[in-house]
Protein backbone atom coordinates (compact mmCIF):
# COMPACT_ATOMS: atom_id res chain seq x y z
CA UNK A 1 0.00 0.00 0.00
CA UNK A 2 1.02 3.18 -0.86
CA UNK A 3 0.61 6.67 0.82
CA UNK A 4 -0.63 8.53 -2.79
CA UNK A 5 -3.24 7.37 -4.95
CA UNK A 6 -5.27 9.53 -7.32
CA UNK A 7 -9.00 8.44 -5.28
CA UNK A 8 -8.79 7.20 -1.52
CA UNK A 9 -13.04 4.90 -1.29
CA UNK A 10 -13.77 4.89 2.41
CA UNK A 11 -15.92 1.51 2.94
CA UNK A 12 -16.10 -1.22 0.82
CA UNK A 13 -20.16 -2.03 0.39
CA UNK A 14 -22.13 -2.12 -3.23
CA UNK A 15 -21.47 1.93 -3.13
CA UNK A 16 -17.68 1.55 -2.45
CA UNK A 17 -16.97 -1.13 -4.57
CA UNK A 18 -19.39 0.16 -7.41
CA UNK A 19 -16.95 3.32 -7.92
CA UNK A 20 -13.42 1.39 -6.95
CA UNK A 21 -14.42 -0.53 -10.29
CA UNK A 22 -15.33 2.14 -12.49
CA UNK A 23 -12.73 4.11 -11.33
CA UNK A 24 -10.51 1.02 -11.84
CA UNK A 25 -11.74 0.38 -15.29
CA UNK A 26 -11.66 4.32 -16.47
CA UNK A 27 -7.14 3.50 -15.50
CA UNK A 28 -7.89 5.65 -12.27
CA UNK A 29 -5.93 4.44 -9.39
CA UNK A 30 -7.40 3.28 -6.31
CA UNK A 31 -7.24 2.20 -3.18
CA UNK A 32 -10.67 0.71 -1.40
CA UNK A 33 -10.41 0.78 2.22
CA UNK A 34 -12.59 -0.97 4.98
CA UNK A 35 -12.15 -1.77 8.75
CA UNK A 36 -13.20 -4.94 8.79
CA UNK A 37 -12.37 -8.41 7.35
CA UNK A 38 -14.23 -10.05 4.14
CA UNK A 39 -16.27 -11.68 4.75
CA UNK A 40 -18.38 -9.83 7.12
CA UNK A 41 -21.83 -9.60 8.11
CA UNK A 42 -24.29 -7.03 7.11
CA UNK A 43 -27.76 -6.04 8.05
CA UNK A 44 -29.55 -5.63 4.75
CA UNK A 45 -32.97 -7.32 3.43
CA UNK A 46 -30.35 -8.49 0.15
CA UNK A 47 -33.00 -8.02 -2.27
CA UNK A 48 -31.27 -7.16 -6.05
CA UNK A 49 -33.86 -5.56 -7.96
CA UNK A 50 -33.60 -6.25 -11.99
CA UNK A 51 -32.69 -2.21 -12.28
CA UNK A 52 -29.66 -3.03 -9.68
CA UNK A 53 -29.08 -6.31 -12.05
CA UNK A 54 -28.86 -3.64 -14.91
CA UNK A 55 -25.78 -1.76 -13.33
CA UNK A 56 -24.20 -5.03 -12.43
CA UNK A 57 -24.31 -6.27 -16.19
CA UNK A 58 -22.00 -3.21 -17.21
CA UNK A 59 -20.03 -4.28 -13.93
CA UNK A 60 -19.84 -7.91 -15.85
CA UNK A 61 -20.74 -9.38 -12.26
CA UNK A 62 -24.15 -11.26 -12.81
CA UNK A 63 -22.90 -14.34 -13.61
CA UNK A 64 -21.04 -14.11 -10.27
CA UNK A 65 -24.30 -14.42 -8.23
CA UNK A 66 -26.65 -16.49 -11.03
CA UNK A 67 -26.82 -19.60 -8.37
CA UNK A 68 -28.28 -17.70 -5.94
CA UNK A 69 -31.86 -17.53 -4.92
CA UNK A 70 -33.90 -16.47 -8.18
CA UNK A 71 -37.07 -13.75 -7.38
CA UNK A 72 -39.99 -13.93 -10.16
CA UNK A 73 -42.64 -11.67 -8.05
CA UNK A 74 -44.01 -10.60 -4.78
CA UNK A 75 -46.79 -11.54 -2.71
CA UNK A 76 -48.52 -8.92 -1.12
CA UNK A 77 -50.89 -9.25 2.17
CA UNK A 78 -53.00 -6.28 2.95
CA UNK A 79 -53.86 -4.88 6.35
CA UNK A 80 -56.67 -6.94 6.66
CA UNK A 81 -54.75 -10.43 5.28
CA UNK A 82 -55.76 -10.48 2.06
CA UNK A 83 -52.86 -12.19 -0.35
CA UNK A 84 -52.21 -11.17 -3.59
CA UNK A 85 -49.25 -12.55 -6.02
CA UNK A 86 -48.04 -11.48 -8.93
CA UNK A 87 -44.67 -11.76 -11.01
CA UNK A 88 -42.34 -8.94 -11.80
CA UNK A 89 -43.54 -7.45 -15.29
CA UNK A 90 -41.72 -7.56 -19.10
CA UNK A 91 -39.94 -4.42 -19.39
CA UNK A 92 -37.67 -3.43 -22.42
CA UNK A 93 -33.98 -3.40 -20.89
CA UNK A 94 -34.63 -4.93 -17.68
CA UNK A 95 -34.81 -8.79 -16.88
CA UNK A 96 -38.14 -9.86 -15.42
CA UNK A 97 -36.33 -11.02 -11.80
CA UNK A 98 -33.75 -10.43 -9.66
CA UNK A 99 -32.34 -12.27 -6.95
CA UNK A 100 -32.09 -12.39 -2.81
CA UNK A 101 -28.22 -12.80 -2.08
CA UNK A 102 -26.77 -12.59 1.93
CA UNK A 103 -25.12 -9.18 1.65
CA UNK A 104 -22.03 -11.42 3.17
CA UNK A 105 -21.77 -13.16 0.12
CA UNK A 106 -22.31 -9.83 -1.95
CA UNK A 107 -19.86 -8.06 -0.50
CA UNK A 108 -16.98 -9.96 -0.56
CA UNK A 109 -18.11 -10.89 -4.50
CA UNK A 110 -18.23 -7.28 -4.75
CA UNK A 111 -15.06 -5.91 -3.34
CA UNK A 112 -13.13 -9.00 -5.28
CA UNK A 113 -14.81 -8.12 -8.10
CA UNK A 114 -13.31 -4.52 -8.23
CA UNK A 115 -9.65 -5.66 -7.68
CA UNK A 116 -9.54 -7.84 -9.61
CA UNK A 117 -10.49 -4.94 -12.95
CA UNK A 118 -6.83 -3.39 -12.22
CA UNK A 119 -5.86 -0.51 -10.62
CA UNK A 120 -7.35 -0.61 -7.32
CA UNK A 121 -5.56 -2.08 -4.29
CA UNK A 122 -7.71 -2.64 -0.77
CA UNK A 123 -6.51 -2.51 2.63
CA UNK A 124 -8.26 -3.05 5.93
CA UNK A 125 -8.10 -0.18 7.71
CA UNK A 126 -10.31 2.38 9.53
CA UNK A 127 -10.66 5.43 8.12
CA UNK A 128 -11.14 8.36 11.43
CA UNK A 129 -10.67 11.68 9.88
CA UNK A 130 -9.61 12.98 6.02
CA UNK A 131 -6.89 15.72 5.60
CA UNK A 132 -7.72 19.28 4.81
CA UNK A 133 -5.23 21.73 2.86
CA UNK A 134 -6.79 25.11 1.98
CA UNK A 135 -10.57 23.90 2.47
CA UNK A 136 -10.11 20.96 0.09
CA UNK A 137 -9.84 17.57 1.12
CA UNK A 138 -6.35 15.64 0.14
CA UNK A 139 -6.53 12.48 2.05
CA UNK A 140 -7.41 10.42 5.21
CA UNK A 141 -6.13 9.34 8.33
CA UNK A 142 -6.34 6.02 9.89
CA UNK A 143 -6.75 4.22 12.92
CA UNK A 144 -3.59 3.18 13.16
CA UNK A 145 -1.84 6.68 12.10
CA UNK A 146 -1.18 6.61 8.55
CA UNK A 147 -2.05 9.33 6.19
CA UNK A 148 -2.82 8.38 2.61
CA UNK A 149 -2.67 11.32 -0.16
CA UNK A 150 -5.39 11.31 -2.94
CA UNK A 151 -7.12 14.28 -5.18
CA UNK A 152 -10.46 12.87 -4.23
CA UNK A 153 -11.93 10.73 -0.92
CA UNK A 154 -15.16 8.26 -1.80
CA UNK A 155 -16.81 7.85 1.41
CA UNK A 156 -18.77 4.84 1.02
CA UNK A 157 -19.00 3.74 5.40
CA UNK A 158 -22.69 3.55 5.58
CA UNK A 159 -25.89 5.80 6.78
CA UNK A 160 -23.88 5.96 10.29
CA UNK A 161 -20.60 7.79 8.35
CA UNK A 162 -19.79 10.20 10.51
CA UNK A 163 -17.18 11.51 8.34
CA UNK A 164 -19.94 12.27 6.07
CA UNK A 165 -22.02 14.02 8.73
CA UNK A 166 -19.10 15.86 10.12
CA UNK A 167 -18.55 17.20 6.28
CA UNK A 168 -22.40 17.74 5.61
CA UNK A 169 -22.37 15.40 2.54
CA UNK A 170 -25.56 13.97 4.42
CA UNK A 171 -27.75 16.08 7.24
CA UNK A 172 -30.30 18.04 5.13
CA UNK A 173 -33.73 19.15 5.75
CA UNK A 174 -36.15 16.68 4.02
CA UNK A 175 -33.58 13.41 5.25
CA UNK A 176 -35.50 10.23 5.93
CA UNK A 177 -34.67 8.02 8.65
CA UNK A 178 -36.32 4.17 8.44
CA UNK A 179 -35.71 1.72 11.44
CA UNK A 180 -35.25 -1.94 10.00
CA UNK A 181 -34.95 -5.17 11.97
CA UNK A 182 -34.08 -8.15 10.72
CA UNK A 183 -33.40 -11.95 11.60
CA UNK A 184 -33.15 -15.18 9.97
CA UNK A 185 -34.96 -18.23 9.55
CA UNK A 186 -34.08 -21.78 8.85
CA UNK A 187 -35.60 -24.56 7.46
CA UNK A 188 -38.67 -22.05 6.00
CA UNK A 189 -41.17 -23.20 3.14
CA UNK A 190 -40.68 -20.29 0.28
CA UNK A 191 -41.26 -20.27 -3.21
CA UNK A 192 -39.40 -17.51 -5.29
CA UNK A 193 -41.51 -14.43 -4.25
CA UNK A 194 -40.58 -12.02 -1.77
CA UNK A 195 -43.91 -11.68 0.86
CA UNK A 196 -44.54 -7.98 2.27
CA UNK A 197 -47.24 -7.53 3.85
CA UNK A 198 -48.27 -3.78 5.05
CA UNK A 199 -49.29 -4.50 8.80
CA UNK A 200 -51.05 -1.62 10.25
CA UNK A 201 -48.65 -0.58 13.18
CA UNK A 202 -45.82 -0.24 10.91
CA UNK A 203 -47.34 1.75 7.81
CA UNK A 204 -46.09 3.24 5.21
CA UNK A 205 -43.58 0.41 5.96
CA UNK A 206 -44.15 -3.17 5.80
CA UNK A 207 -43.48 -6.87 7.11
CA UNK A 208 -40.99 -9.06 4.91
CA UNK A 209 -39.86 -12.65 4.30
CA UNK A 210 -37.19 -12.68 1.27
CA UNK A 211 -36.20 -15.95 0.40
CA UNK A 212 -32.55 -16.83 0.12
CA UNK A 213 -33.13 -20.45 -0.76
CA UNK A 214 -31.95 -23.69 0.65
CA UNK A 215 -34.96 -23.14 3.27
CA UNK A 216 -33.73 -20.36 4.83
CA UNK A 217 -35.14 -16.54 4.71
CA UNK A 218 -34.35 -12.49 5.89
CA UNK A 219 -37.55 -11.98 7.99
CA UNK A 220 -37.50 -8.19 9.00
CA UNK A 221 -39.93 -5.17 8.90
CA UNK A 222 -39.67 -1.29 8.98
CA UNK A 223 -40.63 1.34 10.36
CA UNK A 224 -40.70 4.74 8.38
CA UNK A 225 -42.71 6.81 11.15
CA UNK A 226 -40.55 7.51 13.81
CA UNK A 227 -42.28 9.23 15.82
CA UNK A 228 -44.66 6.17 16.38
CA UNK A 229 -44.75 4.55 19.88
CA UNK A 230 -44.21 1.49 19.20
CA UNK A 231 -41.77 -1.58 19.86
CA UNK A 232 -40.22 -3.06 16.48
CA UNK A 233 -39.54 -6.37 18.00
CA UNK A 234 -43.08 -6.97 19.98
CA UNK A 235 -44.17 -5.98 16.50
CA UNK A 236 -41.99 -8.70 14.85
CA UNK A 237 -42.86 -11.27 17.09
CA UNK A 238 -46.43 -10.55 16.90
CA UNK A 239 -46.92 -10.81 13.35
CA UNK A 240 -44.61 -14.39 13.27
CA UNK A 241 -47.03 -15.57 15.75
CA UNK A 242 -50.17 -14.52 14.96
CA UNK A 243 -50.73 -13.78 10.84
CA UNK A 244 -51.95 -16.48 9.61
CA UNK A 245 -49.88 -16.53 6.09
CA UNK A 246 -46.88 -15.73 7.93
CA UNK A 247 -47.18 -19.09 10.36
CA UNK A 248 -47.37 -21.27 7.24
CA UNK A 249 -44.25 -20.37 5.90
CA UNK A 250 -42.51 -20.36 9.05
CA UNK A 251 -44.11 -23.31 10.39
CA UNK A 252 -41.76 -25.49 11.65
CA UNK A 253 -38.57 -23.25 10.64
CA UNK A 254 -35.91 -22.37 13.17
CA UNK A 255 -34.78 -18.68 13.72
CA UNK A 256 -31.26 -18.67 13.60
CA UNK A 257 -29.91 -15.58 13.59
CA UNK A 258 -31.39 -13.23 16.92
CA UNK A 259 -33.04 -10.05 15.03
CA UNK A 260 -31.40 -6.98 15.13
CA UNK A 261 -31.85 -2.99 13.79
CA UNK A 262 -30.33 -0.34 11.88
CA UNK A 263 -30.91 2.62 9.96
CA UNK A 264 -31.98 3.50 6.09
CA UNK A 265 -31.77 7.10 4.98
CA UNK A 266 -32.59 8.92 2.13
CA UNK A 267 -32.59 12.49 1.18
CA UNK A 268 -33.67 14.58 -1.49
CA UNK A 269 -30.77 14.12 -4.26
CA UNK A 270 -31.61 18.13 -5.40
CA UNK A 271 -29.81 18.76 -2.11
CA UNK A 272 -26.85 16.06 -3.21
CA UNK A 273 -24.20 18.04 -0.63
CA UNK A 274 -20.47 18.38 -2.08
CA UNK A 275 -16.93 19.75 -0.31
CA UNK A 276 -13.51 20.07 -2.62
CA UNK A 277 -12.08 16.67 -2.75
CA UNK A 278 -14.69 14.62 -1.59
CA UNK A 279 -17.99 13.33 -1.93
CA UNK A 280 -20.48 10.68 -0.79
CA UNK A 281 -22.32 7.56 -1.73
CA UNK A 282 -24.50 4.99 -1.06
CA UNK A 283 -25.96 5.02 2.39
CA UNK A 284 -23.70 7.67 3.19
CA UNK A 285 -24.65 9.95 1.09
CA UNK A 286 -28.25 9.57 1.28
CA UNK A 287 -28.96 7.83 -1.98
CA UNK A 288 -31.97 4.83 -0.25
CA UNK A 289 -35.92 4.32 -1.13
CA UNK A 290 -37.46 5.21 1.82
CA UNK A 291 -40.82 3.75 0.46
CA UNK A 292 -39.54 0.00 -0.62
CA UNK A 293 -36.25 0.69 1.39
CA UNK A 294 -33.90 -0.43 -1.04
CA UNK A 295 -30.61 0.38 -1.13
CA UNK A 296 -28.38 -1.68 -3.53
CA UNK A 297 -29.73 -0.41 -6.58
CA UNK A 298 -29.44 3.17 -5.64
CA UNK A 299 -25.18 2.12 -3.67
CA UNK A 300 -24.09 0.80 -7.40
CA UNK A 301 -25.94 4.03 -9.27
CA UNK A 302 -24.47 6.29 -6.89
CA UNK A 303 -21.04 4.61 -7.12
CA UNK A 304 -20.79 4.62 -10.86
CA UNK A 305 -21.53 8.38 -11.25
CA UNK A 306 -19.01 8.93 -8.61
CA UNK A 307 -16.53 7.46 -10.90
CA UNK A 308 -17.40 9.58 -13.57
CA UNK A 309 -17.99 12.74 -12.15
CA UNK A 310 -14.19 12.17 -10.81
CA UNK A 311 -12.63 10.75 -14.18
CA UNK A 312 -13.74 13.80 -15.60
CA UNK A 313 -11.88 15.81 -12.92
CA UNK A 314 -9.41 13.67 -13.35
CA UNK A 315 -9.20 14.72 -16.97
CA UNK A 316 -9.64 18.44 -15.84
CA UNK A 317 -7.43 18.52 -12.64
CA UNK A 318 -10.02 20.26 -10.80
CA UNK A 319 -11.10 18.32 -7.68
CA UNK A 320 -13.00 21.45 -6.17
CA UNK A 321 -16.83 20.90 -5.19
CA UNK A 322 -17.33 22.62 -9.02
CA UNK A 323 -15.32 20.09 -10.46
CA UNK A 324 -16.75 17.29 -8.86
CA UNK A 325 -20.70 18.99 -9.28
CA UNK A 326 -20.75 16.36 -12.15
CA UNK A 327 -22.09 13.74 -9.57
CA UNK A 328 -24.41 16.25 -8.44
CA UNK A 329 -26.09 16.51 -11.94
CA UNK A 330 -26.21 13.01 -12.38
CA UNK A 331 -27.40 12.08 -9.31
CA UNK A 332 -30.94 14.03 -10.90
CA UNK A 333 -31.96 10.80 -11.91
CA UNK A 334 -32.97 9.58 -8.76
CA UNK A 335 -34.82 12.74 -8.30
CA UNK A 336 -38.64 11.59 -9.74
CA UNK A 337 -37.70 8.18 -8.09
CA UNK A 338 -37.48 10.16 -4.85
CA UNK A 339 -40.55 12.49 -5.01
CA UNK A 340 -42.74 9.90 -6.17
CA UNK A 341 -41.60 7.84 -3.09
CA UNK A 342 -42.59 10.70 -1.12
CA UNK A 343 -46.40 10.58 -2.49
CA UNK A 344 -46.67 6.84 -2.08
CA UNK A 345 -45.54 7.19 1.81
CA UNK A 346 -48.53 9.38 2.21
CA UNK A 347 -51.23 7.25 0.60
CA UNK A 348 -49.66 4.20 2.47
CA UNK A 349 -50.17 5.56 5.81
CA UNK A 350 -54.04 4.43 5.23
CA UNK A 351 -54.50 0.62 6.29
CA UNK A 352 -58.17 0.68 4.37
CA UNK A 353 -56.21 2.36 1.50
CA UNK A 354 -53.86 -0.26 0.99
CA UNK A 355 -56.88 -3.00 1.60
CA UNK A 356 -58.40 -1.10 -1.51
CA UNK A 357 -55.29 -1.09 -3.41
CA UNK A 358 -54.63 -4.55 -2.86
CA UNK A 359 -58.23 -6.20 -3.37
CA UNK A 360 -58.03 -3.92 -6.45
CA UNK A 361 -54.89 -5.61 -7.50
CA UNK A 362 -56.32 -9.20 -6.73
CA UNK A 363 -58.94 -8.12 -9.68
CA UNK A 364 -56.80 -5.68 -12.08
CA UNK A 365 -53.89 -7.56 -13.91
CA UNK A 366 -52.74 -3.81 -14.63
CA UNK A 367 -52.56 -2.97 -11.36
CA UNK A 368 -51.24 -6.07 -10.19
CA UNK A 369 -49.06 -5.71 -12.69
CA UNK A 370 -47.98 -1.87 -11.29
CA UNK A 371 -47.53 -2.96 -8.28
CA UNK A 372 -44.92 -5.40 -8.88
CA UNK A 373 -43.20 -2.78 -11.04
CA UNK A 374 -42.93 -0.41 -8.15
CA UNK A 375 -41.51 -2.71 -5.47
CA UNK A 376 -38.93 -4.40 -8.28
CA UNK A 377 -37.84 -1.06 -9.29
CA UNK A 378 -38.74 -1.63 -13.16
CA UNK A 379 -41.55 0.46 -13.05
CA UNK A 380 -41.10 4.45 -12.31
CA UNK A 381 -43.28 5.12 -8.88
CA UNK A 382 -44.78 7.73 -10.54
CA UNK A 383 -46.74 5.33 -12.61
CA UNK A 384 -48.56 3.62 -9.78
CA UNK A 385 -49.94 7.28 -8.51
CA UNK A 386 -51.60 8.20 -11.76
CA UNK A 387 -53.46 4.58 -11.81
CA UNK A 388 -54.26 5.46 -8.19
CA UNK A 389 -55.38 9.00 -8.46
């Protein structure tokens, strides 16, 4: 390891490893840094979404996760228990499924996958502070007291960065904060749908089992309403025990890892915050769903226009916040994704509105249809309003 590379990526998730690769590829030099051993745990539902599929195609990855558990659809139950299936719908440029893979597994595929394009190197170490020169950011520090040199820092460490939060790349004024919990389950009967069903004490968020075959699942829920008085795992254990879909899957399955929470946030990418020399991604920069939650789709985006927006100051030499405002313009794409997300949070607070919108579904191929557009993320959100409206 050296102490000067051209980028310094802080965390080596989907978002880290997404821009280590492109960077890699574009003959950028790297080095991806994370403080803990691959592989590792991670809380994360692990759904892939065919749009997440479609950035891992130009990351020629897919094949490395093609034997993993296979999702054709989802199964929704409504407030009232209603169950409604449906499989993810034929649209030009995306496959029609994705998959559920352990984000252990993904990870470590992930953060191979990007050394081994060239020109990135990765270290474990922890990242505590970056270097400042001037008001521009030329490096980090680590745990252990070594100071790398770079033109631009990547922080990819997660919705808890707190290098991000101590350089405002993610506190703004219209931030999201989900709660999700999550365990698993062994020895489960699933088919290859992911079940959510919108229980009333946790709307707009929902219930989940997601399938990671072999007979074992990611059982979790959310909470998007913060402010609500309630207690995620009595909630949890309450709907394992008591709805009566839910008991015939898990029926006779062992829970094998104990459930635990953490945090999903999302902001409004208009407000995508940059500082000379650095910038943010994935979970650390804000870039989530907070209506379906996911996150992987929106780490690899994020990543890859990371990479460009710094090739091209790479080309330039300018690694000011103007040079790097690149990632800012690109990052616009998520911006209908985001607003639309906002609407549907609103008209999913109702539990009788979602028992309309499901029944509805049960007897509308269009809307079933929508539906399982929305949630797999080949559909724009904005879609699913206008039927609704």
């Amino acid at each position: 390891m050296s102490n000067k590379y051209q980028v310094v990526v802080v965390g080596a998730g989907p978002s880290g490893s997404s821009a280590a690769y492109f960077l890699g590829k574009a003959g950028v030099s790297v080095i991806l840094l994370d403080k803990s051993e691959f592989p590792r745990p991670k809380l994360c539902g692990g759904a892939i979404s065919p749009r997440a599929l479609s950035v891992l195609d130009e990351m020629d990855f897919t094949p490395k996760i093609e034997y993993y558990q296979k999702i054709t659809g989802v199964k929704f139950i409504s407030p009232r228990g209603e169950v409604v299936t449906g499989n993810v719908p034929k649209i030009p440029n995306f496959r029609d499924f994705g998959y559920v893979v352990p984000r252990t597994s993904l990870d470590s595929l992930l953060k191979n996958h990007a050394i081994n394009a060239g020109n990135v190197e990765f270290a474990q170490e922890e990242v505590v502070d970056l270097i400042s020169k001037n008001g521009c950011i030329t490096g980090i520090k680590t745990k252990r007291g070594q100071k790398i040199n770079s033109d631009v820092v990547v922080l990819a460490s997660g919705a808890m960065s707190r290098l991000a939060q101590r350089y405002n790349l993610i506190r703004h004024q219209k931030e999201r904060t989900m709660l999700a919990l999550e365990g698993r389950f062994d020895g489960i009967k699933t088919d290859d749908k992911l079940l959510i069903y919108f229980q009333k004490d946790i709307l707009p968020a929902y219930f989940w089992i997601f399938p990671e075959g072999n007979g074992r699942a990611n059982v979790g829920l959310g909470i998007s309403d913060l402010t609500k008085k309630v207690n995620p795992f009595e909630i949890y254990r309450d709907i394992i025990s008591s709805n009566k879909t839910v008991k015939q899957i898990l029926n006779g399955s062992n829970l094998v890892d104990t459930p635990r929470t953490w945090l999903i946030r999302s902001k409004n990418p208009r407000e995508t915050a940059l500082a000379s020399g650095v910038l943010a991604v994935g979970d650390s920069g804000g870039f989530a769903n907070q209506f379906t939650g996911e996150g992987i789709y929106y780490a690899l985006q994020s990543g890859k226009f990371a990479a460009k927006a710094i090739s091209e100051a790479v080309r330039t030499g300018d690694f000011s916040s103007e040079g790097l405002s690149t990632f800012r313009t690109l990052s616009e794409e998520f911006n209908e994704d985001i607003d639309a997300s906002d609407k549907l949070i609103q008209a999913f607070k109702d539990p009788e509105r979602i028992n309309e919108i499901i029944e509805q579904s049960g007897k509308s191929p269009e809307l079933n249809s929508l539906l399982q557009g929305v949630v797999t993320n080949v559909i724009p959100k904005s879609e699913v309003i206008r039927f609704l409206q």
